[in-house]
PDB file of N, CA and C in Angstrom:
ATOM      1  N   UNK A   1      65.980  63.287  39.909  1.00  0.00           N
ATOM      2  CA  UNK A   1      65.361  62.210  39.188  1.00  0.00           C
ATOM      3  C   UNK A   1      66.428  61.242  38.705  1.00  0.00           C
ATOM      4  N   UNK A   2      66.105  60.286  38.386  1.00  0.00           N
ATOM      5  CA  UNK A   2      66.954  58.809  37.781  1.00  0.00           C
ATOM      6  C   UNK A   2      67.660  58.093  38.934  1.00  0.00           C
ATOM      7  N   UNK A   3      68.711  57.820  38.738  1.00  0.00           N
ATOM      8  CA  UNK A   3      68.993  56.777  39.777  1.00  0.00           C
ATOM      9  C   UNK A   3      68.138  55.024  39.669  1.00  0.00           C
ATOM     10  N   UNK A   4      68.822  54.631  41.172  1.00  0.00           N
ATOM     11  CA  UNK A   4      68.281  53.412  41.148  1.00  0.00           C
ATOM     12  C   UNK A   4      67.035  53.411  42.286  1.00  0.00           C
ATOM     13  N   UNK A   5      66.502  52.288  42.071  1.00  0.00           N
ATOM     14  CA  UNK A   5      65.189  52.564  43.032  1.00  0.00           C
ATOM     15  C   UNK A   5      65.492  51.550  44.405  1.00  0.00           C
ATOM     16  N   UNK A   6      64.617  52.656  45.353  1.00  0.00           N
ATOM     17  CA  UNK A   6      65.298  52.023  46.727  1.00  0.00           C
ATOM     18  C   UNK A   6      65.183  51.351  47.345  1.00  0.00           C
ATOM     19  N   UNK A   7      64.560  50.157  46.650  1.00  0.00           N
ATOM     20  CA  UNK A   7      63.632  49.663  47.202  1.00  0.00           C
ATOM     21  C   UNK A   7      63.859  48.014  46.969  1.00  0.00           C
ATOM     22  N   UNK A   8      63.998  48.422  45.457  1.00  0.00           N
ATOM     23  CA  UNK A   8      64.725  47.036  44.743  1.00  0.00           C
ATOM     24  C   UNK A   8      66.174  46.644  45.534  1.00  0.00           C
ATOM     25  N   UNK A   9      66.750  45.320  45.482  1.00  0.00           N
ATOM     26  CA  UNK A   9      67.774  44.860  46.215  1.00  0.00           C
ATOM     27  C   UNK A   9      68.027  43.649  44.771  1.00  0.00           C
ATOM     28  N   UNK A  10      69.778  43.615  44.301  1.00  0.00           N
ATOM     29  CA  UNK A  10      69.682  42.830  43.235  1.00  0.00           C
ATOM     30  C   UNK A  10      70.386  41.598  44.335  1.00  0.00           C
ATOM     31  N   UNK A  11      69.978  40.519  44.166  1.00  0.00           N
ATOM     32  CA  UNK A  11      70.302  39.105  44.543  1.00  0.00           C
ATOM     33  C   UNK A  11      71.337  38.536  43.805  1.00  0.00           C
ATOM     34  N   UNK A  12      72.268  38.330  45.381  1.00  0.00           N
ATOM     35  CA  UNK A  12      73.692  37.934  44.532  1.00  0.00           C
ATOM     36  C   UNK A  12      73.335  36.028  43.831  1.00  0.00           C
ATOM     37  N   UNK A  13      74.292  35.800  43.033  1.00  0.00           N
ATOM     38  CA  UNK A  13      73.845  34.416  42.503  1.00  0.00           C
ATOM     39  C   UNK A  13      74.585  33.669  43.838  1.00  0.00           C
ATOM     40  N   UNK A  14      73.811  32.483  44.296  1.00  0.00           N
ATOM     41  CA  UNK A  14      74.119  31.450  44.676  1.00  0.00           C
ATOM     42  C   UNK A  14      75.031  30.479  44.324  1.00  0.00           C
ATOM     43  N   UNK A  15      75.285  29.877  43.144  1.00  0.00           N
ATOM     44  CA  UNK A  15      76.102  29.176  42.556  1.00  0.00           C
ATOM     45  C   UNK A  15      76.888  29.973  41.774  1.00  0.00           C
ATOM     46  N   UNK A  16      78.016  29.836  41.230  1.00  0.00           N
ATOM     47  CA  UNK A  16      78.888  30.289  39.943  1.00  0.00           C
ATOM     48  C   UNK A  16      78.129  29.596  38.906  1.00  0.00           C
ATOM     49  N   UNK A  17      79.035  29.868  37.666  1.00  0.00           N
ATOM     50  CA  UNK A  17      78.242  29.719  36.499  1.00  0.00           C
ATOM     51  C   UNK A  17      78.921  28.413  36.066  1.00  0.00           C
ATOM     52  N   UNK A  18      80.298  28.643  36.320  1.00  0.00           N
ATOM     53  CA  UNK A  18      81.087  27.276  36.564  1.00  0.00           C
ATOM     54  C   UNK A  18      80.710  26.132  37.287  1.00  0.00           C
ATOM     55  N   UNK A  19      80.393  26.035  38.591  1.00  0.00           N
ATOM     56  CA  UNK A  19      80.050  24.869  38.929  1.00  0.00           C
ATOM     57  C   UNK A  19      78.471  24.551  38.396  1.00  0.00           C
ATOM     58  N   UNK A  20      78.061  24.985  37.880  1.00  0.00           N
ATOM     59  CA  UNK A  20      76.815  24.592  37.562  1.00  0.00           C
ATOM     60  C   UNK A  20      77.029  24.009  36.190  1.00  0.00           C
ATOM     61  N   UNK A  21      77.597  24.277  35.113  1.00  0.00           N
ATOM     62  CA  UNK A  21      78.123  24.074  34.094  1.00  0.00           C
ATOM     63  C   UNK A  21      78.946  22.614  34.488  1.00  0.00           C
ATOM     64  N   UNK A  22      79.636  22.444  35.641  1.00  0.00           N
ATOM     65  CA  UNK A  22      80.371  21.434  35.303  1.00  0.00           C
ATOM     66  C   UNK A  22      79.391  20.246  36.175  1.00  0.00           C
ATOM     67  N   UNK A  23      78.255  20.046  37.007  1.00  0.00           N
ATOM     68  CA  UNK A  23      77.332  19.129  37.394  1.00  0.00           C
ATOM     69  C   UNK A  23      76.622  19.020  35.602  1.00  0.00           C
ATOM     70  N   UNK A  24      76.390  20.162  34.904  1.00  0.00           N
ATOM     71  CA  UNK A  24      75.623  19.535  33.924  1.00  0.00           C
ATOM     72  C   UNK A  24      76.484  18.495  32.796  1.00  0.00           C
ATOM     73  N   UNK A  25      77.492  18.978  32.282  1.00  0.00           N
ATOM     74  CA  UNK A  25      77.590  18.662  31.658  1.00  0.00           C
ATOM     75  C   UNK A  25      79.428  17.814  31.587  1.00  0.00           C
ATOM     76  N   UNK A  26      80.080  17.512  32.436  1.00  0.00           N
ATOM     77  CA  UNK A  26      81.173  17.131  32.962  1.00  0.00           C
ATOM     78  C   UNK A  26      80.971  15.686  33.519  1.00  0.00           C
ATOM     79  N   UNK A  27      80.427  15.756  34.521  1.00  0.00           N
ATOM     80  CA  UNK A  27      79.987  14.841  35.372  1.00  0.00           C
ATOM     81  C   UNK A  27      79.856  13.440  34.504  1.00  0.00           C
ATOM     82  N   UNK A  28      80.024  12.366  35.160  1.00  0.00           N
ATOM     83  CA  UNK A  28      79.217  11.130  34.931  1.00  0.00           C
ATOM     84  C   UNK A  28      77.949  10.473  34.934  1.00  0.00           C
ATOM     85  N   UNK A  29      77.342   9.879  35.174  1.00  0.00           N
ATOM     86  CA  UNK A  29      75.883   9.740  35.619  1.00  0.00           C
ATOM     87  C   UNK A  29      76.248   8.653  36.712  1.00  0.00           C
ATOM     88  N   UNK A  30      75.221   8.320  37.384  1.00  0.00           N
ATOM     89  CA  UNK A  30      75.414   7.905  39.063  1.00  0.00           C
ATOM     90  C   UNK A  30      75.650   6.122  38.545  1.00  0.00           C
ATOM     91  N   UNK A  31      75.331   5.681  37.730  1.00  0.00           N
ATOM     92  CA  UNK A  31      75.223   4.180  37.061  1.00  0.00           C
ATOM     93  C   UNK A  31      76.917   3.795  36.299  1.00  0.00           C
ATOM     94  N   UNK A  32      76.635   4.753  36.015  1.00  0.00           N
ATOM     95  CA  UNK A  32      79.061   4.623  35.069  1.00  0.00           C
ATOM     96  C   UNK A  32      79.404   4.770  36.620  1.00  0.00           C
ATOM     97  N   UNK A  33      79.729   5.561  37.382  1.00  0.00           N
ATOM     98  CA  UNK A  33      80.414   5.442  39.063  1.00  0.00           C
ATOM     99  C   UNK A  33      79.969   4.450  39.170  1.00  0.00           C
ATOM    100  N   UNK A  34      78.866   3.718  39.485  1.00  0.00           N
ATOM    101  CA  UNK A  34      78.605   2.864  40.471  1.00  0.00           C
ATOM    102  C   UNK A  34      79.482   1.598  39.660  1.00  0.00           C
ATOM    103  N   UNK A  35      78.982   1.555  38.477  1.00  0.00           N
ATOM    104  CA  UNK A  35      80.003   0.269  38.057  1.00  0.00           C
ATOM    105  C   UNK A  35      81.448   0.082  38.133  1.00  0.00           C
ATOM    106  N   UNK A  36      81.968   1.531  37.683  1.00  0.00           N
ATOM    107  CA  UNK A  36      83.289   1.683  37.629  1.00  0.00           C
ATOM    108  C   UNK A  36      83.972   1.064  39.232  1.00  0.00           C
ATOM    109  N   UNK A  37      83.197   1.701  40.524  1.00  0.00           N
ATOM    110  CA  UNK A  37      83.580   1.338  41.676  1.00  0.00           C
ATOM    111  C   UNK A  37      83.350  -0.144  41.962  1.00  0.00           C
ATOM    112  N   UNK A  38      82.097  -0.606  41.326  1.00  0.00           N
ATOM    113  CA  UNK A  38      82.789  -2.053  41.280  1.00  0.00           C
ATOM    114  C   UNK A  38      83.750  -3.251  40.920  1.00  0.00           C
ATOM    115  N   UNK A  39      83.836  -2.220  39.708  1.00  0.00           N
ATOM    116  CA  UNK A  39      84.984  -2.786  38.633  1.00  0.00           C
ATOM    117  C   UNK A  39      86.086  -2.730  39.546  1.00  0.00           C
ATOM    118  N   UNK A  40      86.581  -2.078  40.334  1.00  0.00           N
ATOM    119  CA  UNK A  40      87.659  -1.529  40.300  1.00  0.00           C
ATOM    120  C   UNK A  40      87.616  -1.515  42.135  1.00  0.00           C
ATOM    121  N   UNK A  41      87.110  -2.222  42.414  1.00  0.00           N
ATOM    122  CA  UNK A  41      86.777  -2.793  44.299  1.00  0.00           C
ATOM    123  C   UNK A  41      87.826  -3.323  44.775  1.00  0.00           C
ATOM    124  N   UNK A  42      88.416  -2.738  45.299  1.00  0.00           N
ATOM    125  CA  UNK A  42      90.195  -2.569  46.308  1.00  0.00           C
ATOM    126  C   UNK A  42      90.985  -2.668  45.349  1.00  0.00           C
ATOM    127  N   UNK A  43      91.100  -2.618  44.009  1.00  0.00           N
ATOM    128  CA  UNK A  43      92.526  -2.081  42.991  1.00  0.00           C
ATOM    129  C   UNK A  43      93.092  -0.857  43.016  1.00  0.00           C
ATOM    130  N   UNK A  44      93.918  -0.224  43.226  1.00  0.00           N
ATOM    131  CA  UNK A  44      94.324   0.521  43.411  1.00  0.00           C
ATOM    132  C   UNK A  44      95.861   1.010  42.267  1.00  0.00           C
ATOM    133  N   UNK A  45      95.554   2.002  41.163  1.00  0.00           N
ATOM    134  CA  UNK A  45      96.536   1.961  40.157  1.00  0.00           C
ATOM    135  C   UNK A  45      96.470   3.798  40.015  1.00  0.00           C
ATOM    136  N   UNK A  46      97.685   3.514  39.688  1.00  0.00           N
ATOM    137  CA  UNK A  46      98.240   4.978  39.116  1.00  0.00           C
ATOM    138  C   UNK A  46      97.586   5.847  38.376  1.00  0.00           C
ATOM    139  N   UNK A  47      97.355   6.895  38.346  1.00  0.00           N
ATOM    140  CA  UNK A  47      96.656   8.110  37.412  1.00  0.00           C
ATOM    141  C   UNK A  47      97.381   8.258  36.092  1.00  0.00           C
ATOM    142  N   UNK A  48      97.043   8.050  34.825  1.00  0.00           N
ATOM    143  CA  UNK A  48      97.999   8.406  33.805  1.00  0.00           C
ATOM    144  C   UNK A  48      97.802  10.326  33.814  1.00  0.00           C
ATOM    145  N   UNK A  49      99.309  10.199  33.437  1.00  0.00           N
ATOM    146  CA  UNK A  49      99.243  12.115  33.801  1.00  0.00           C
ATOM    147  C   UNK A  49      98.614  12.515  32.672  1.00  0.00           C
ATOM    148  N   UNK A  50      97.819  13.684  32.672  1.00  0.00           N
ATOM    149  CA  UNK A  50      96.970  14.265  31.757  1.00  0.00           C
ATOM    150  C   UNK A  50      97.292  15.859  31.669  1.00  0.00           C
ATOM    151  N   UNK A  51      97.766  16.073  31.055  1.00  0.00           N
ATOM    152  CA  UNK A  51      97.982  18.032  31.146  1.00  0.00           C
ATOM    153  C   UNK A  51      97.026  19.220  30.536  1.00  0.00           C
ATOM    154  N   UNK A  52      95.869  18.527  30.470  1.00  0.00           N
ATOM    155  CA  UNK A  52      94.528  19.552  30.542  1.00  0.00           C
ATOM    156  C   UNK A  52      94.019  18.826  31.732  1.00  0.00           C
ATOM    157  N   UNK A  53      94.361  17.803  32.573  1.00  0.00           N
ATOM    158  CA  UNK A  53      93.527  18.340  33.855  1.00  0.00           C
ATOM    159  C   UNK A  53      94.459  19.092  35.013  1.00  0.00           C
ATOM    160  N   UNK A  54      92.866  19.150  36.327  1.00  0.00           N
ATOM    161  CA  UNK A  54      94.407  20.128  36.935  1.00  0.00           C
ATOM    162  C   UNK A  54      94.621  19.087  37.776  1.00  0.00           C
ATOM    163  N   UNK A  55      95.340  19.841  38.208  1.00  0.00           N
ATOM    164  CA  UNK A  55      96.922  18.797  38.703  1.00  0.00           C
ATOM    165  C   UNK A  55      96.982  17.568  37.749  1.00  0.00           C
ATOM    166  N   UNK A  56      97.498  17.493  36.856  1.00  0.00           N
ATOM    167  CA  UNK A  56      97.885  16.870  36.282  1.00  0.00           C
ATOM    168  C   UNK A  56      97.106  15.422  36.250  1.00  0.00           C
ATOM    169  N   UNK A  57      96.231  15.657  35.951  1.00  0.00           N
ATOM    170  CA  UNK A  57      94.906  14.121  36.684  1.00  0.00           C
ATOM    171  C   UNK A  57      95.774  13.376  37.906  1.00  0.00           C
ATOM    172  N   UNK A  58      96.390  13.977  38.356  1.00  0.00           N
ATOM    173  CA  UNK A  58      96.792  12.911  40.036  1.00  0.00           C
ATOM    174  C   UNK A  58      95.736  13.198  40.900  1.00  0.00           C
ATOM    175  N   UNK A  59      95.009  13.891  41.318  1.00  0.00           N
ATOM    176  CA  UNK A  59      94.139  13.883  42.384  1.00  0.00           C
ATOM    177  C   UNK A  59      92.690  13.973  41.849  1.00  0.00           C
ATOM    178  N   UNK A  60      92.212  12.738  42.422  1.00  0.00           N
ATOM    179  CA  UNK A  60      91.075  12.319  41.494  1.00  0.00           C
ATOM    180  C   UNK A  60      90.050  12.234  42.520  1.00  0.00           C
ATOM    181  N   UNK A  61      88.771  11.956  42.639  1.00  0.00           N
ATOM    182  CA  UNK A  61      87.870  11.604  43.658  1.00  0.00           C
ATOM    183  C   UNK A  61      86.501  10.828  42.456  1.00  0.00           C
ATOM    184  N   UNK A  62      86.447   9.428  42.306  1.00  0.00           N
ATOM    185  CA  UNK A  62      86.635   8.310  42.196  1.00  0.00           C
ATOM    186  C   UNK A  62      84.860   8.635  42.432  1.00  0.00           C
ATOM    187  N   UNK A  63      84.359   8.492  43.242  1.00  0.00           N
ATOM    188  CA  UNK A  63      82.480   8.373  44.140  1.00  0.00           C
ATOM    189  C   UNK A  63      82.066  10.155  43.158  1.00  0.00           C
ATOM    190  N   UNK A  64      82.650  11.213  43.185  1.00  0.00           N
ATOM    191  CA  UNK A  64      82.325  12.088  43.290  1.00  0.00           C
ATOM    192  C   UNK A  64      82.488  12.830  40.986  1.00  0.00           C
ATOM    193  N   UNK A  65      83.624  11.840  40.917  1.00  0.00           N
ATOM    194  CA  UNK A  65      84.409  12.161  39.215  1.00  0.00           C
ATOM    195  C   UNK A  65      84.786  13.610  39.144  1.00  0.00           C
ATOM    196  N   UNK A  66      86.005  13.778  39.919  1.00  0.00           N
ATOM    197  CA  UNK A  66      86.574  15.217  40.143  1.00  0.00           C
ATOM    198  C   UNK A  66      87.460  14.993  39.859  1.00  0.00           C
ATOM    199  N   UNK A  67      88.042  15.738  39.578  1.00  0.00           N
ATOM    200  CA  UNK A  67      89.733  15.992  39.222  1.00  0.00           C
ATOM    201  C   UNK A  67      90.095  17.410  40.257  1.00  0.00           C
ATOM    202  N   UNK A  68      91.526  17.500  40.853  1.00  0.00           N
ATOM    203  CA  UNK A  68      91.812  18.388  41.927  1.00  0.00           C
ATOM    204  C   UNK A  68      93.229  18.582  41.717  1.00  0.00           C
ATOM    205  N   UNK A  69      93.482  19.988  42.162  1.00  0.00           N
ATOM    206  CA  UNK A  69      94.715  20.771  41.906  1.00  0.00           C
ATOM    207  C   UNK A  69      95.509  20.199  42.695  1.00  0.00           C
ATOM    208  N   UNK A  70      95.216  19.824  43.684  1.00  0.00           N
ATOM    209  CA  UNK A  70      96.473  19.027  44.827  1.00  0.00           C
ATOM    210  C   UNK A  70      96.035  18.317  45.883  1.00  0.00           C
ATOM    211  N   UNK A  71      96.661  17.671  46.882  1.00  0.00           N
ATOM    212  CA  UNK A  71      96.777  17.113  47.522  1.00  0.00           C
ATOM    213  C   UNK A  71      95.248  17.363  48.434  1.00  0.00           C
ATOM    214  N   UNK A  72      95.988  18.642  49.435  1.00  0.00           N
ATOM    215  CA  UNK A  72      95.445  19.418  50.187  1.00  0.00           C
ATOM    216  C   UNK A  72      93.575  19.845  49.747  1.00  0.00           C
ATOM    217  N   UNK A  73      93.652  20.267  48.355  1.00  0.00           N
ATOM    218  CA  UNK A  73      92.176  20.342  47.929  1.00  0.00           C
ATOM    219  C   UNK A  73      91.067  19.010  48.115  1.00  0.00           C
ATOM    220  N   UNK A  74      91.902  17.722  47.359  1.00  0.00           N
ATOM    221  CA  UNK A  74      91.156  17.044  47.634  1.00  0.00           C
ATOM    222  C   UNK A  74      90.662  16.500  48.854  1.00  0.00           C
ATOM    223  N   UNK A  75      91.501  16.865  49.621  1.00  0.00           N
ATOM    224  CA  UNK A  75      91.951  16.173  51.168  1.00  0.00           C
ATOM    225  C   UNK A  75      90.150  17.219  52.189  1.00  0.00           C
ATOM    226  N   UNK A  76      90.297  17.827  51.336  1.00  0.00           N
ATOM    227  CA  UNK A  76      89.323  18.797  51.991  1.00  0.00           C
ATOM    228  C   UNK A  76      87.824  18.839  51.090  1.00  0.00           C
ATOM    229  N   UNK A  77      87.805  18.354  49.977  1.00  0.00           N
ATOM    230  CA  UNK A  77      86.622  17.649  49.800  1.00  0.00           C
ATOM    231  C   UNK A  77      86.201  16.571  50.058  1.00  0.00           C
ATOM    232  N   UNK A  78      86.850  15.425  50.830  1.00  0.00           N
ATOM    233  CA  UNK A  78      86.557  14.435  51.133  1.00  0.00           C
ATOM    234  C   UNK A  78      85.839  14.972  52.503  1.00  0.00           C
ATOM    235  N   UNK A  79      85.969  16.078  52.966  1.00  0.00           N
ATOM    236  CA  UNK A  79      85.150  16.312  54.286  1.00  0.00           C
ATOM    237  C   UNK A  79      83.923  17.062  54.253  1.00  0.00           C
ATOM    238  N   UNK A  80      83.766  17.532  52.405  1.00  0.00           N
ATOM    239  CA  UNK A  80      81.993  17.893  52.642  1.00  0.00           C
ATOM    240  C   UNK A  80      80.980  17.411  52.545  1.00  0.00           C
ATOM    241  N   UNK A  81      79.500  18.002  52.497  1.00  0.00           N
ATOM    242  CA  UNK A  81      79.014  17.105  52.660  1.00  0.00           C
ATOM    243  C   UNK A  81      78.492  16.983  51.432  1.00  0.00           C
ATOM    244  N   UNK A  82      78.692  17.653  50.005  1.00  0.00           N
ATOM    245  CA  UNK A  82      78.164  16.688  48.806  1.00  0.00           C
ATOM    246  C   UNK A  82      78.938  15.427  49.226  1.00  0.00           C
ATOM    247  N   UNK A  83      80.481  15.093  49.317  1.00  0.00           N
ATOM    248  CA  UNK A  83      81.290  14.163  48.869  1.00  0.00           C
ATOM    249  C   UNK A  83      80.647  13.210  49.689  1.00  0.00           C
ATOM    250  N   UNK A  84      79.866  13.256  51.126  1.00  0.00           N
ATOM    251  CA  UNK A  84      79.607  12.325  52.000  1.00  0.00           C
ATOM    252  C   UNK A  84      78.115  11.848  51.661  1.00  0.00           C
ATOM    253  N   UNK A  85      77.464  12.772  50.825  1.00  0.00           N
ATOM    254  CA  UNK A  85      76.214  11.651  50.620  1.00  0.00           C
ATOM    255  C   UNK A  85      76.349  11.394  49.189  1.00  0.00           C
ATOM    256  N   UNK A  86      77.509  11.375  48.472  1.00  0.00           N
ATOM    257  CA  UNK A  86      77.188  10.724  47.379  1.00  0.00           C
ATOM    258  C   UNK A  86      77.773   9.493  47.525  1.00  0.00           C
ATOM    259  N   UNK A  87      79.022   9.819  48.258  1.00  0.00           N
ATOM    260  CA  UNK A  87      79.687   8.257  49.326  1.00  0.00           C
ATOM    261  C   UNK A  87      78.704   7.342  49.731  1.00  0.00           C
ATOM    262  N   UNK A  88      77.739   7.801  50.538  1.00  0.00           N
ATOM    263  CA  UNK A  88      76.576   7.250  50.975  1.00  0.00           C
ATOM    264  C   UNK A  88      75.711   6.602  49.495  1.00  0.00           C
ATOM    265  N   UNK A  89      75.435   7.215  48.873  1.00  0.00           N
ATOM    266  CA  UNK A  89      74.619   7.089  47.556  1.00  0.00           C
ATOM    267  C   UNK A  89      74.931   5.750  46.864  1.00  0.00           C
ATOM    268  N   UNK A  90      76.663   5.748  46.655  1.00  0.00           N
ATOM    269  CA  UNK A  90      77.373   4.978  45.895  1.00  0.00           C
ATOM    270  C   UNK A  90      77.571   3.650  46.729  1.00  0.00           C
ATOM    271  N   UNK A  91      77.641   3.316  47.915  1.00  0.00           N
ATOM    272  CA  UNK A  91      77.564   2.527  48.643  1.00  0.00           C
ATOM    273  C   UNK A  91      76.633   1.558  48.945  1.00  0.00           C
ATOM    274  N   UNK A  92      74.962   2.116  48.522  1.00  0.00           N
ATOM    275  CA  UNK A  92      74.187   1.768  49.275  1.00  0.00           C
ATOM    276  C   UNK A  92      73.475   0.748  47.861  1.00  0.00           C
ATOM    277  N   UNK A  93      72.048   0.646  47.757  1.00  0.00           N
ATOM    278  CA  UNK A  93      71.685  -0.359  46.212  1.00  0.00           C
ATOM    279  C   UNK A  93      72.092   0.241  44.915  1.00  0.00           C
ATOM    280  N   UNK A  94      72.129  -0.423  43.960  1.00  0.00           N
ATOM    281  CA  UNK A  94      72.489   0.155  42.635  1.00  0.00           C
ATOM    282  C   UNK A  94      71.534   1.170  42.089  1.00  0.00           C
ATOM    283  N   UNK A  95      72.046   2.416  41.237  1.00  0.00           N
ATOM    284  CA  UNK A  95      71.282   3.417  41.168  1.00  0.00           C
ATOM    285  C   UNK A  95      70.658   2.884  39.942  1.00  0.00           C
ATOM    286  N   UNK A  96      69.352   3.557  39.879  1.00  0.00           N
ATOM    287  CA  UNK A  96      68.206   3.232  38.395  1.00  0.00           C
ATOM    288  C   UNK A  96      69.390   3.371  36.850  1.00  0.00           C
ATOM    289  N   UNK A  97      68.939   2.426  35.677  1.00  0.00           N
ATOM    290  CA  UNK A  97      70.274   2.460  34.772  1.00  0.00           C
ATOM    291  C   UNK A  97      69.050   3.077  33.644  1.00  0.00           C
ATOM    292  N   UNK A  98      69.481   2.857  32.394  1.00  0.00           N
ATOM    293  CA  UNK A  98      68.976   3.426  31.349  1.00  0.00           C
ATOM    294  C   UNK A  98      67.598   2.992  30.730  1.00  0.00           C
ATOM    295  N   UNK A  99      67.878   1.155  30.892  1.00  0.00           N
ATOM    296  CA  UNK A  99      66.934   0.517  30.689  1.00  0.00           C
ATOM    297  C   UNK A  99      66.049   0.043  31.397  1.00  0.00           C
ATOM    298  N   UNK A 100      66.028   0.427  32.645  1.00  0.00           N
ATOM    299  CA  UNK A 100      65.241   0.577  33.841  1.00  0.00           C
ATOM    300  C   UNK A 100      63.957   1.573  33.288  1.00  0.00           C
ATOM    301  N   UNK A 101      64.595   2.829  32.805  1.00  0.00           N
ATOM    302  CA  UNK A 101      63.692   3.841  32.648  1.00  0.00           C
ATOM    303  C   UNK A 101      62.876   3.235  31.408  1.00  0.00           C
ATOM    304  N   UNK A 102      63.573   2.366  30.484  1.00  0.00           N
ATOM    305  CA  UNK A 102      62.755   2.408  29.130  1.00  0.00           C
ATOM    306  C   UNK A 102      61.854   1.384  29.829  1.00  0.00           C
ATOM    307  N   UNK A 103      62.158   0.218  30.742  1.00  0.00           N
ATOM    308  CA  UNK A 103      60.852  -0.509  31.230  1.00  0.00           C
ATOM    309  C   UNK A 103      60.074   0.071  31.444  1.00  0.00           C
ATOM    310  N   UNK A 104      59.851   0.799  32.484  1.00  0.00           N
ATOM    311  CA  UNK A 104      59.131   2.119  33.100  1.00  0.00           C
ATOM    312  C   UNK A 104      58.339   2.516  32.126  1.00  0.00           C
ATOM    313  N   UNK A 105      58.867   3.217  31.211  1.00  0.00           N
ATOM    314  CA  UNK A 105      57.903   3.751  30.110  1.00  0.00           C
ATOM    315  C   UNK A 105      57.722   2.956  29.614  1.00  0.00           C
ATOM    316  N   UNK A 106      57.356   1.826  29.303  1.00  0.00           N
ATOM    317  CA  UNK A 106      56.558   1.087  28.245  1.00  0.00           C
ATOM    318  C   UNK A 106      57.858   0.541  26.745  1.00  0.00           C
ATOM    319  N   UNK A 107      58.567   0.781  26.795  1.00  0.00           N
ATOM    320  CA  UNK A 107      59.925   0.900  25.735  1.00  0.00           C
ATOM    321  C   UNK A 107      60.427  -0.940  25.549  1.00  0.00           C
ATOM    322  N   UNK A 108      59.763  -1.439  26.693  1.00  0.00           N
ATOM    323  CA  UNK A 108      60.858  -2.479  26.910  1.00  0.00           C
ATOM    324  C   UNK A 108      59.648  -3.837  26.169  1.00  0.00           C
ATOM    325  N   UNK A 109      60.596  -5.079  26.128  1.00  0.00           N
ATOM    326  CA  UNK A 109      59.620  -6.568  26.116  1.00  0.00           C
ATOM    327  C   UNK A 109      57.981  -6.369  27.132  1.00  0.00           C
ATOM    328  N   UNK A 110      57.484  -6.843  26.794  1.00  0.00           N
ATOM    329  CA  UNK A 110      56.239  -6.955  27.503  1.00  0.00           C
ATOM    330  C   UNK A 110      56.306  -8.085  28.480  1.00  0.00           C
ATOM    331  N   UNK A 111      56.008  -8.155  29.821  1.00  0.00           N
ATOM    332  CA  UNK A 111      55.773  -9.003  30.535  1.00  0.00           C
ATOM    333  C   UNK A 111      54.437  -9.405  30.696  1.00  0.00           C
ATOM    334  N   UNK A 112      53.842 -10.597  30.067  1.00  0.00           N
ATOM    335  CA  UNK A 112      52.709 -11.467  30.028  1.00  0.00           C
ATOM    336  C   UNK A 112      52.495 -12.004  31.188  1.00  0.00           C
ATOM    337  N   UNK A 113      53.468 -12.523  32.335  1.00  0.00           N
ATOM    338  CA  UNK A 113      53.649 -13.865  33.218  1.00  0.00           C
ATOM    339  C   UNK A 113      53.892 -14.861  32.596  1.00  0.00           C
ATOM    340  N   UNK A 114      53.831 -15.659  33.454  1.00  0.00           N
ATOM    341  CA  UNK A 114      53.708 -17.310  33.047  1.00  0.00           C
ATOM    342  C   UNK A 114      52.486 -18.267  31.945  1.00  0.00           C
ATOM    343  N   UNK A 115      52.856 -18.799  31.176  1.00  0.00           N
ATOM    344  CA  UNK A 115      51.775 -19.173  30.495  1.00  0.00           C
ATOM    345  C   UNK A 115      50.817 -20.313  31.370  1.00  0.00           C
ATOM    346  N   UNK A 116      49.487 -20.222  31.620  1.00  0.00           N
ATOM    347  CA  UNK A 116      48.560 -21.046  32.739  1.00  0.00           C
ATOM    348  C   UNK A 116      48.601 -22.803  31.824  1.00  0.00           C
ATOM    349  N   UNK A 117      48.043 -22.638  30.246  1.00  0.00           N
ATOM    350  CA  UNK A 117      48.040 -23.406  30.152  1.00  0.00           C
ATOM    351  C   UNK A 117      48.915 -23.851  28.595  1.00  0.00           C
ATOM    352  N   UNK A 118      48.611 -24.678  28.058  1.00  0.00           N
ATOM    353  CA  UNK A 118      49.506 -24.827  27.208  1.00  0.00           C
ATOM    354  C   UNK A 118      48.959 -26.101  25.961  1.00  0.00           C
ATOM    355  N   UNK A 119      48.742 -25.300  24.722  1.00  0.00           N
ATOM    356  CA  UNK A 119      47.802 -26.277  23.743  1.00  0.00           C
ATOM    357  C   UNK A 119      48.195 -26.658  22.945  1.00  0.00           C
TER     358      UNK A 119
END
């Protein structure tokens, strides 16, 4: 008697606890990238060194808001395919912003139209 049952199978996790942690709460939102990449459309400037990131904030990925241990790492996320459809993402129309959503819900000025006549 006791034991485990033979029947049950425990399911390994899919994600770490880490990368899930760092999409929630790390990350940027898709509207700060998109501007920043406009801001900043063929400038090209130095990383100030930072020694809580890794590698020293030199290897950065800009579309994606990563920070990378070296060269070689980043060199090899530029070839998956999150990095290629958010490339895609960031490229393509501007993503929905904050006050987009409050239009949406009702939050915003009221749009009447045009006034027809006028007394």
């Amino acid at each position: 008697m006791g034991g485990k049952c033979p029947h049950r199978k425990v399911k390994k996790r899919r994600l770490s606890h880490k990368s899930a942690r760092r999409t929630k709460f790390e990350l940027k939102g898709d509207d700060a990238v998109y501007d920043e990449l406009k801001k900043l459309d063929g400038i090209e400037k130095a990383l100030p060194i930072d020694e809580d990131l890794p590698g020293m904030g030199q290897f950065y990925c800009l579309h994606c808001d990563r920070y990378f241990s070296n060269v070689a790492v980043r060199d090899e996320h530029f070839k998956t395919k999150k990095h290629k459809k958010r490339l895609k993402l960031m490229m393509g129309p501007a993503p929905h912003t904050q006050l987009d959503a409050d239009l949406a819900g009702g939050m915003g000025m009221p749009d009447n139209g045009p006034k027809l006549m006028s007394m």
